[in-house]
C-alpha atoms as a PDB file:
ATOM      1  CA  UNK A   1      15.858 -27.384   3.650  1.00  0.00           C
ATOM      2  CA  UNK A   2      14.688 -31.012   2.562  1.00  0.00           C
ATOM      3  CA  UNK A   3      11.492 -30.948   4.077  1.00  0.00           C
ATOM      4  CA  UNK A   4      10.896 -27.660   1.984  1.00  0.00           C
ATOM      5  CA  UNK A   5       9.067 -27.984  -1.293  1.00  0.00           C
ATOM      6  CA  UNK A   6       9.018 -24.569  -3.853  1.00  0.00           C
ATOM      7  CA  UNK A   7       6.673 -24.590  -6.773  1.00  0.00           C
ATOM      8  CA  UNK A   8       7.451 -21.387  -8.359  1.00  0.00           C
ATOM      9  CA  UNK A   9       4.929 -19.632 -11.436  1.00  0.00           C
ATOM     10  CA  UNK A  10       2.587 -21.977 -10.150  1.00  0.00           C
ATOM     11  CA  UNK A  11      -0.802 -20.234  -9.879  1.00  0.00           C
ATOM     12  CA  UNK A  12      -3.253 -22.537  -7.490  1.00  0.00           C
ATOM     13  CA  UNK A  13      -7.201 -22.749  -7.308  1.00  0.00           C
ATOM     14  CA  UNK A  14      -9.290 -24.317  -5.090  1.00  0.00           C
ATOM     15  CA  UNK A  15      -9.160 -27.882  -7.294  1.00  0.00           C
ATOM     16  CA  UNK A  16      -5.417 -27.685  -7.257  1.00  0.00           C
ATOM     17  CA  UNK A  17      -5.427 -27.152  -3.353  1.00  0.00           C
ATOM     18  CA  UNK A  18      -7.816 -29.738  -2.612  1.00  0.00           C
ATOM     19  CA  UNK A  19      -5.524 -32.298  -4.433  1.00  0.00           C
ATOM     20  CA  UNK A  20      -3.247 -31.356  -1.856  1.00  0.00           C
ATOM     21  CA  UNK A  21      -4.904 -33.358   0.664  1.00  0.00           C
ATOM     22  CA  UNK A  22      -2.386 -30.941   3.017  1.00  0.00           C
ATOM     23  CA  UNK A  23      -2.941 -30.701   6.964  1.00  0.00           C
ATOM     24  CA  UNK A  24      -3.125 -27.295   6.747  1.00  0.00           C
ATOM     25  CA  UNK A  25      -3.491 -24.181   3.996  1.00  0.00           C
ATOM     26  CA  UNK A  26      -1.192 -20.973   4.272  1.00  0.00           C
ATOM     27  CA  UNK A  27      -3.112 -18.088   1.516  1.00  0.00           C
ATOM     28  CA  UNK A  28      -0.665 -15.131   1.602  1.00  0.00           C
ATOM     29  CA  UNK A  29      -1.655 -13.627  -2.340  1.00  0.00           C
ATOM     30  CA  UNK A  30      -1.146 -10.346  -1.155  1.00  0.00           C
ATOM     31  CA  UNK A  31      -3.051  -7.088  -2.244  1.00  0.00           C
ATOM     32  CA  UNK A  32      -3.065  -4.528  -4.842  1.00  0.00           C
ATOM     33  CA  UNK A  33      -3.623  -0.654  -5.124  1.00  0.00           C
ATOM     34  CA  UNK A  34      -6.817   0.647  -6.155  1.00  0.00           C
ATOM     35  CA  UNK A  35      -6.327   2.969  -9.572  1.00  0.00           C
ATOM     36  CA  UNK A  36      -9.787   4.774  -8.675  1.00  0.00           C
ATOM     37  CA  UNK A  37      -8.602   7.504  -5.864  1.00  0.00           C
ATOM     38  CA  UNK A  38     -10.787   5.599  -3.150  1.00  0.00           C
ATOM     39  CA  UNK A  39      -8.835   6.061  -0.254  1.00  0.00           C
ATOM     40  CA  UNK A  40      -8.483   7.502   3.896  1.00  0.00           C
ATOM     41  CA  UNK A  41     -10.048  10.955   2.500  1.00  0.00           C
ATOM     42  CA  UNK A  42     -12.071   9.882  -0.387  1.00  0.00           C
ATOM     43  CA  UNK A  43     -14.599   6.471  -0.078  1.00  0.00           C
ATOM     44  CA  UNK A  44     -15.573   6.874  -3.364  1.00  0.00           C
ATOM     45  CA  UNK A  45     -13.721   6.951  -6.673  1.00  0.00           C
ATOM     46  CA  UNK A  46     -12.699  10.370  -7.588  1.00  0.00           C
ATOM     47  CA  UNK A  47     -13.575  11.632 -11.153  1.00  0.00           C
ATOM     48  CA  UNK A  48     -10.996  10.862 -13.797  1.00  0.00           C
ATOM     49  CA  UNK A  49      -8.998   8.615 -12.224  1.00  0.00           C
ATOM     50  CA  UNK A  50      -9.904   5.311 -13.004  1.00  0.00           C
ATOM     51  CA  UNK A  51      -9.737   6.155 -16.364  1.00  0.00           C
ATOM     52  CA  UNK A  52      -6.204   7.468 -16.236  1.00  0.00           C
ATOM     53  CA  UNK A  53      -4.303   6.518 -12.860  1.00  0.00           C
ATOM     54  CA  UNK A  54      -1.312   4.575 -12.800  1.00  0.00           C
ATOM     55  CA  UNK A  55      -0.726   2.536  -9.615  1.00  0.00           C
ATOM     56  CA  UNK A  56       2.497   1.699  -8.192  1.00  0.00           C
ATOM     57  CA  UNK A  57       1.749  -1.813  -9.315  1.00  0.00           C
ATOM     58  CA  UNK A  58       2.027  -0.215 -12.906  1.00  0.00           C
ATOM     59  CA  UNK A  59       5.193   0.990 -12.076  1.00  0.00           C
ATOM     60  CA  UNK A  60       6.650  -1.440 -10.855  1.00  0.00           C
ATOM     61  CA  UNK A  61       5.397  -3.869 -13.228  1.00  0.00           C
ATOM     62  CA  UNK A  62       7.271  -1.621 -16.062  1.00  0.00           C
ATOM     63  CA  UNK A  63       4.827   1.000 -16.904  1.00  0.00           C
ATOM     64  CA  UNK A  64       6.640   3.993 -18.010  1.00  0.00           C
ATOM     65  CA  UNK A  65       4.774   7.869 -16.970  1.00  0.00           C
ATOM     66  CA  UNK A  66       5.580  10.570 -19.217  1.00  0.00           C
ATOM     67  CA  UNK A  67       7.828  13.860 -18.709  1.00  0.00           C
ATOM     68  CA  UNK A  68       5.617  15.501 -15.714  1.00  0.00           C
ATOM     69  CA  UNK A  69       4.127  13.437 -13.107  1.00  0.00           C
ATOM     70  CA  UNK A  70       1.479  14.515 -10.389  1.00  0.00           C
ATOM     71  CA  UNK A  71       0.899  11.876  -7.447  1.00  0.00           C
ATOM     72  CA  UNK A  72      -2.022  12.010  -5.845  1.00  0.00           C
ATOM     73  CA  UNK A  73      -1.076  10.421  -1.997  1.00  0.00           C
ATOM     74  CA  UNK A  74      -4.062   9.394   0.224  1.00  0.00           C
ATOM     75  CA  UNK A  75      -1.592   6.397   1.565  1.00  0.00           C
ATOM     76  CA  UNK A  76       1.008   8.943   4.079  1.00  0.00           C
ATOM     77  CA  UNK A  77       3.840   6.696   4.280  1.00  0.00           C
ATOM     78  CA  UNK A  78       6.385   5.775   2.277  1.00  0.00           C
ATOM     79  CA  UNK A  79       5.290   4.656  -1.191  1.00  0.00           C
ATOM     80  CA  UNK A  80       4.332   8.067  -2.539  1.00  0.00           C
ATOM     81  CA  UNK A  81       7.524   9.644  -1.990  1.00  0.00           C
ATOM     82  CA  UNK A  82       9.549   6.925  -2.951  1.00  0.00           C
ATOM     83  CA  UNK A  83       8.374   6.498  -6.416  1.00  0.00           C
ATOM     84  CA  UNK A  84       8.624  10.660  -6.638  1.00  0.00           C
ATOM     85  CA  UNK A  85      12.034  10.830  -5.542  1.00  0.00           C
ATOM     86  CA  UNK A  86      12.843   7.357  -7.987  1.00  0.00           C
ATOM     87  CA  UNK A  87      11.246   9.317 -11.212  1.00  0.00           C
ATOM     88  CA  UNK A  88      12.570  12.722 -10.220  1.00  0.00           C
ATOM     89  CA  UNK A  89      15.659  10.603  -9.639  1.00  0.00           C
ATOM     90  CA  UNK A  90      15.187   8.959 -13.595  1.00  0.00           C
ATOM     91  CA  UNK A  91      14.659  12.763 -14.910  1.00  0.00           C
ATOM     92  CA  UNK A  92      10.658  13.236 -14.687  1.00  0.00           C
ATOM     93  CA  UNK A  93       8.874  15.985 -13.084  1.00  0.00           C
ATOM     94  CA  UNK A  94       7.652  15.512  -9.988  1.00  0.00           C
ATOM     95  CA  UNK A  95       4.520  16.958  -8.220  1.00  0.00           C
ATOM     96  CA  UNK A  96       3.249  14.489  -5.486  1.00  0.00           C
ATOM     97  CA  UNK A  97       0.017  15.910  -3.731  1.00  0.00           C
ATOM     98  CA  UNK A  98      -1.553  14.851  -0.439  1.00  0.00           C
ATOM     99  CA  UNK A  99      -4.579  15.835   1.016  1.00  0.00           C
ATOM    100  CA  UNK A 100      -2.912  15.586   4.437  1.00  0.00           C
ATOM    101  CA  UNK A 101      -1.035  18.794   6.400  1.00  0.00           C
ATOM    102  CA  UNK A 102       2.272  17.019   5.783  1.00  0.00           C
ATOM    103  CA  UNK A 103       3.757  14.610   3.059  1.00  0.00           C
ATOM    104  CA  UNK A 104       4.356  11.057   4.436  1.00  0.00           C
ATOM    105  CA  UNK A 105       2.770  11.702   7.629  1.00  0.00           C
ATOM    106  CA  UNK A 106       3.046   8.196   8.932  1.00  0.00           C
ATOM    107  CA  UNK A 107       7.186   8.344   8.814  1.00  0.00           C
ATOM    108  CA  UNK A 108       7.333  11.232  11.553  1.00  0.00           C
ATOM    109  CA  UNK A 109       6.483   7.952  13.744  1.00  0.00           C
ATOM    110  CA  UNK A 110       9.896   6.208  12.215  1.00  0.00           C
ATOM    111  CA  UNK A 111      12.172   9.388  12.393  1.00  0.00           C
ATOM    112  CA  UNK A 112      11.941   9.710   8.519  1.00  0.00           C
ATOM    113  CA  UNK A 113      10.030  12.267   7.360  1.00  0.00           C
ATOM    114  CA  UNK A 114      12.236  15.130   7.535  1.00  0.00           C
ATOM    115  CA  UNK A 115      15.283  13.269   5.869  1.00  0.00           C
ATOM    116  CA  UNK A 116      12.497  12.166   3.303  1.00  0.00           C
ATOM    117  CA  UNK A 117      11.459  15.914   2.807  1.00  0.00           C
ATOM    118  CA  UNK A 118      15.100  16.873   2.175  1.00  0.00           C
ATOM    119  CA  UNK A 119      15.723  14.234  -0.034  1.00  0.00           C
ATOM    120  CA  UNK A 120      12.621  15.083  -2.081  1.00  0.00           C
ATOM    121  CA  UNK A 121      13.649  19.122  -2.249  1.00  0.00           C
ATOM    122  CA  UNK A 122      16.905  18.136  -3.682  1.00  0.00           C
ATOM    123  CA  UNK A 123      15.516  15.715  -5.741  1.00  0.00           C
ATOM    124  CA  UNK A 124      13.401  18.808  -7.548  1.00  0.00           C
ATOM    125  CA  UNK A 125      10.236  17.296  -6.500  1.00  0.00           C
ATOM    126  CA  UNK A 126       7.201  19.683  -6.072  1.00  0.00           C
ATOM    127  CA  UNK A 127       5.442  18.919  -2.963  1.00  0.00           C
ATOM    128  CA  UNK A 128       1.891  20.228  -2.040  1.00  0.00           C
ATOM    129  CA  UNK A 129       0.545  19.157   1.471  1.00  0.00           C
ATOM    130  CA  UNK A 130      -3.006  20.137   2.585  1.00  0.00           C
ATOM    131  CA  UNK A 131      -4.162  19.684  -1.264  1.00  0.00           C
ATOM    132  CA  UNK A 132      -7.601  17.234  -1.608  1.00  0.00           C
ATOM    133  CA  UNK A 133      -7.810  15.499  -4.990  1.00  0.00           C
ATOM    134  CA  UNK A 134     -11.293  16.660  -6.558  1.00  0.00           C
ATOM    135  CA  UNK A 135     -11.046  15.018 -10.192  1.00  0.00           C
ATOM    136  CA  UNK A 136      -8.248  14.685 -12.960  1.00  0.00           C
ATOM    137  CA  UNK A 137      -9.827  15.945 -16.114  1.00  0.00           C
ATOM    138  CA  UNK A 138      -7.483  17.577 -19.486  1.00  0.00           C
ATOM    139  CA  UNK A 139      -4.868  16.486 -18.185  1.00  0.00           C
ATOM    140  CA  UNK A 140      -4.608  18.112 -14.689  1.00  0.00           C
ATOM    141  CA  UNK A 141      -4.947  17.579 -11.338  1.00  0.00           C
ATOM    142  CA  UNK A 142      -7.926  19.480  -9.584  1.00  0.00           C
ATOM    143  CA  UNK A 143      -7.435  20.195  -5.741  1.00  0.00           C
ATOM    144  CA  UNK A 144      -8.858  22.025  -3.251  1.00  0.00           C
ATOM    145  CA  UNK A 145      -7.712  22.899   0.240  1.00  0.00           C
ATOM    146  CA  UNK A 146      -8.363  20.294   2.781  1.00  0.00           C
ATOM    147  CA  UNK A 147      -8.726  22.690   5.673  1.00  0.00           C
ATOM    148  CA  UNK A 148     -10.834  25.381   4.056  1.00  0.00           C
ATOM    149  CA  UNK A 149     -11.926  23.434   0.580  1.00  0.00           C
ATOM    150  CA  UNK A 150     -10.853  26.440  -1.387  1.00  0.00           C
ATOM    151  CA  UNK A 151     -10.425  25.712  -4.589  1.00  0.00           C
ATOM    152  CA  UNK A 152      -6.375  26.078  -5.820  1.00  0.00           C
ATOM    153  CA  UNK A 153      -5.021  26.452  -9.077  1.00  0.00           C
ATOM    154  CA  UNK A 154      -5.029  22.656 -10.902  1.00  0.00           C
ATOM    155  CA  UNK A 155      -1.647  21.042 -11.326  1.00  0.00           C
ATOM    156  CA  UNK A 156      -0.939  19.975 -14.777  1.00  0.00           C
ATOM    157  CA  UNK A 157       0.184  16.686 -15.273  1.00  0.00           C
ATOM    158  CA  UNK A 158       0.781  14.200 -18.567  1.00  0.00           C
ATOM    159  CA  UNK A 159       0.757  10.923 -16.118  1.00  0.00           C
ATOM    160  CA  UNK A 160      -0.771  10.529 -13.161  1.00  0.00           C
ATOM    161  CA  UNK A 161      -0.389   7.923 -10.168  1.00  0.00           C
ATOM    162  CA  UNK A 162      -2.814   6.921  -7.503  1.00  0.00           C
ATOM    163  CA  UNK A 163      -1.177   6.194  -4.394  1.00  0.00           C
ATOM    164  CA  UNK A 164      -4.658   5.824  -1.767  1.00  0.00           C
ATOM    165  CA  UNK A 165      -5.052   2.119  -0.957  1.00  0.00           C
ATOM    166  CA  UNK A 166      -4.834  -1.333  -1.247  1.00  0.00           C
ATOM    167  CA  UNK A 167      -7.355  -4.542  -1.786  1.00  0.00           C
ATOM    168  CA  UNK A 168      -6.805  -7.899  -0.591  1.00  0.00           C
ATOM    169  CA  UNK A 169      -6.356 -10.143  -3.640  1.00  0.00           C
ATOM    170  CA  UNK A 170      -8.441 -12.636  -1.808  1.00  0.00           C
ATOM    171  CA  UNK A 171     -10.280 -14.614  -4.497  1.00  0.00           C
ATOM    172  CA  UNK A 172      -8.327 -17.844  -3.397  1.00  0.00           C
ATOM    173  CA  UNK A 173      -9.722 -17.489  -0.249  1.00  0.00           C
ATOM    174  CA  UNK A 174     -13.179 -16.481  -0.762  1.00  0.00           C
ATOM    175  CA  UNK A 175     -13.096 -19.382  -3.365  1.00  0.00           C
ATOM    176  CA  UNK A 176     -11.672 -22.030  -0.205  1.00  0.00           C
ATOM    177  CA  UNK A 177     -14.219 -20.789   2.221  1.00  0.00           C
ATOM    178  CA  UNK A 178     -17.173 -21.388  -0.324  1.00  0.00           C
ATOM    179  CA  UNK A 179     -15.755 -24.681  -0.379  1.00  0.00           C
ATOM    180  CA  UNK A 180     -15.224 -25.098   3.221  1.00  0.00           C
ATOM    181  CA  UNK A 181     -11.931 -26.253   2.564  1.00  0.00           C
ATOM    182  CA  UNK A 182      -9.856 -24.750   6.080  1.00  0.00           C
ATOM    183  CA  UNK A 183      -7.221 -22.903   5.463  1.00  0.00           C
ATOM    184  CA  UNK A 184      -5.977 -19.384   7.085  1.00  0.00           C
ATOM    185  CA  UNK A 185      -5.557 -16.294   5.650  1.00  0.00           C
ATOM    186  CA  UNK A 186      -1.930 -14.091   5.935  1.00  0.00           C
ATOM    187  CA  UNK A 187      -0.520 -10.918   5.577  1.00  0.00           C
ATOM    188  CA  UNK A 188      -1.716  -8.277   3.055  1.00  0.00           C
ATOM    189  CA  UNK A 189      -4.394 -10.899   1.920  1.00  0.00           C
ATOM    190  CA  UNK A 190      -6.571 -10.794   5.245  1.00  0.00           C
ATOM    191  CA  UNK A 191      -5.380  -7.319   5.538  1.00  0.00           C
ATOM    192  CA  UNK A 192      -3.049  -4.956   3.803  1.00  0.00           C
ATOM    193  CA  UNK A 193      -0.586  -3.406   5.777  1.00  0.00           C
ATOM    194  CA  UNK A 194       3.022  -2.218   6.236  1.00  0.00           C
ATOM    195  CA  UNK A 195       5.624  -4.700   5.206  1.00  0.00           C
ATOM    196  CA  UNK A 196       6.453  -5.261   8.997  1.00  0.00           C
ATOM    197  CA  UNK A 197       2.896  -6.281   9.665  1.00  0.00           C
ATOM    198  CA  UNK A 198       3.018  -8.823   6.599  1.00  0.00           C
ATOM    199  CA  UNK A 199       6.257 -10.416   7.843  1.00  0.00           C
ATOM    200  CA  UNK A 200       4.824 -10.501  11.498  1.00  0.00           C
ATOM    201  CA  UNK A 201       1.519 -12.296   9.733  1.00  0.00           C
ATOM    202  CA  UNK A 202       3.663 -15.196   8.350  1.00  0.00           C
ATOM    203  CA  UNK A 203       5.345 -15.218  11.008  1.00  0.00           C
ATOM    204  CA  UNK A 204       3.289 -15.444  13.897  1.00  0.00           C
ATOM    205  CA  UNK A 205       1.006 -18.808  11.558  1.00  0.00           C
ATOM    206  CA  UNK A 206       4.244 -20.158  11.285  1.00  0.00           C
ATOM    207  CA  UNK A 207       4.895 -20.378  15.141  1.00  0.00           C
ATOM    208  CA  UNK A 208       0.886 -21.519  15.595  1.00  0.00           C
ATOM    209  CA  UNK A 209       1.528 -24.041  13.078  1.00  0.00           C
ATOM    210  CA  UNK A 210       4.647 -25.124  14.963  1.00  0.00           C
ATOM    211  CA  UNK A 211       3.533 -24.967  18.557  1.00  0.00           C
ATOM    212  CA  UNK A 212       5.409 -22.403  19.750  1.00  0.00           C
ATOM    213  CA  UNK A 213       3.254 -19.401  20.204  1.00  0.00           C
ATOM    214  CA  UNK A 214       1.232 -18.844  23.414  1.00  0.00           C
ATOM    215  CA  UNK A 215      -2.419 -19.634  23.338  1.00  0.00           C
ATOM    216  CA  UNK A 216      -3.067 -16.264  25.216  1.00  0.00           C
ATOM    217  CA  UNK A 217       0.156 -14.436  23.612  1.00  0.00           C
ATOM    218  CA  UNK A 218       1.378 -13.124  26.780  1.00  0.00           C
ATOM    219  CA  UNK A 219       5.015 -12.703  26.247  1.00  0.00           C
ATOM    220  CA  UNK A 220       7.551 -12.008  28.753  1.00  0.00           C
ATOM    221  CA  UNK A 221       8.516  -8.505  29.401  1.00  0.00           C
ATOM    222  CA  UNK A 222       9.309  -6.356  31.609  1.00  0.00           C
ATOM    223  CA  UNK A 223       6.517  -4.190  33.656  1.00  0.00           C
ATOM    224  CA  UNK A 224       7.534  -0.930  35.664  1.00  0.00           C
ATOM    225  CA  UNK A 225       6.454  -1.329  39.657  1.00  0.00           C
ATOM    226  CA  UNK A 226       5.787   1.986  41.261  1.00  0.00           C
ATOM    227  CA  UNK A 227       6.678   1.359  44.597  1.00  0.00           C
ATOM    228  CA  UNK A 228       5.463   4.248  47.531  1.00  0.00           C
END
């Protein structure tokens, strides 16, 4: 598009922004997943982890686990069990660990879970539901039982990845608002989310930007009458 403009490995501050001079300022820099266990069950770091915990930002960036892997899932949708089922996949072994009653909880809403669980069986993975992440100390994974906080039998473990949550990488716009330059904040950097929500984000600025979204957001649809 010619009224499109890409400026690619370019890392902006707040100087470099300002310069701009632009009518309006888009921040979409995203978030990235905590390494310290904090999480949906656990608002504090959990022992060990911080220490030792890769993240799937590791992973993806090109960090390689060793032979046995143990992931610790406070997340419950599908980020856990696709990194177990792409390392089982690559020859590891797998133990992915969630504190809750079911792995991936949140894909029983999208019709996935069960194909998900049956992929992950095949796949050799070792799967242990109801399991609360205590600390990671010698190389092993302590857990109790969520439900009864019995302690279980640690799982042993030479890498270990902390799947629990995310943080807004939302220096930029911290550093803007300081500055009270305007701007709006998108997607996973004003909150981190699924990858439907971030899409929707950019969306939805783009059509305020452009006019075409409702003031009130009341959108056309259709409403059941019960008629007696």
């Amino acid at each position: 598009m010619s009224n499109v403009s890409l400026f690619p490995n370019s890392n902006l501050d707040a100087d470099a922004i300002a310069e701009f001079n632009a009518d309006e300022v888009l921040v979409g820099t995203g978030a990235h997943w905590l390494d310290d266990g904090r999480g949906r069950s656990n608002l504090t770091s959990i022992e060990g982890f911080a220490d030792h915990a890769l993240t799937p930002d590791d992973i993806l960036n090109g960090a390689v686990p060793g032979e046995e892997v143990v992931i610790y899932d406070d997340d419950h949708y599908y980020m856990a069990n696709a990194l177990a089922a792409h390392l089982a996949d690559k020859g590891h072994d797998v133990h992915i660990v969630t504190g809750a009653p079911i792995i991936g909880g949140w894909m029983t809403s999208t019709l996935e879970q069960p194909r998900m669980i049956a992929e992950l069986k095949a796949s050799g993975v070792s799967m242990y539901p109801n399991s609360t992440a205590t600390s990671w100390e010698n190389g092993a994974l302590h857990i109790v039982r969520s439900d009864t906080g019995d302690r279980v039998d640690p799982i042993l473990g030479s890498t270990l990845i902390s799947v629990t949550n995310r943080m807004p990488d939302d220096e930029l716009s911290r550093e803007l608002h300081g500055r009270d330059i305007p701007h709006r904040t998108i997607g996973d950097a004003e909150v981190p989310g699924t990858i439907q929500a971030a899409v929707y984000s950019g969306h939805r600025h783009a059509r305020e930007l452009l006019g075409s979204e409702p003031a009130d957001r009341i959108f056309k649809r259709e409403r059941p009458t019960l008629l007696i």
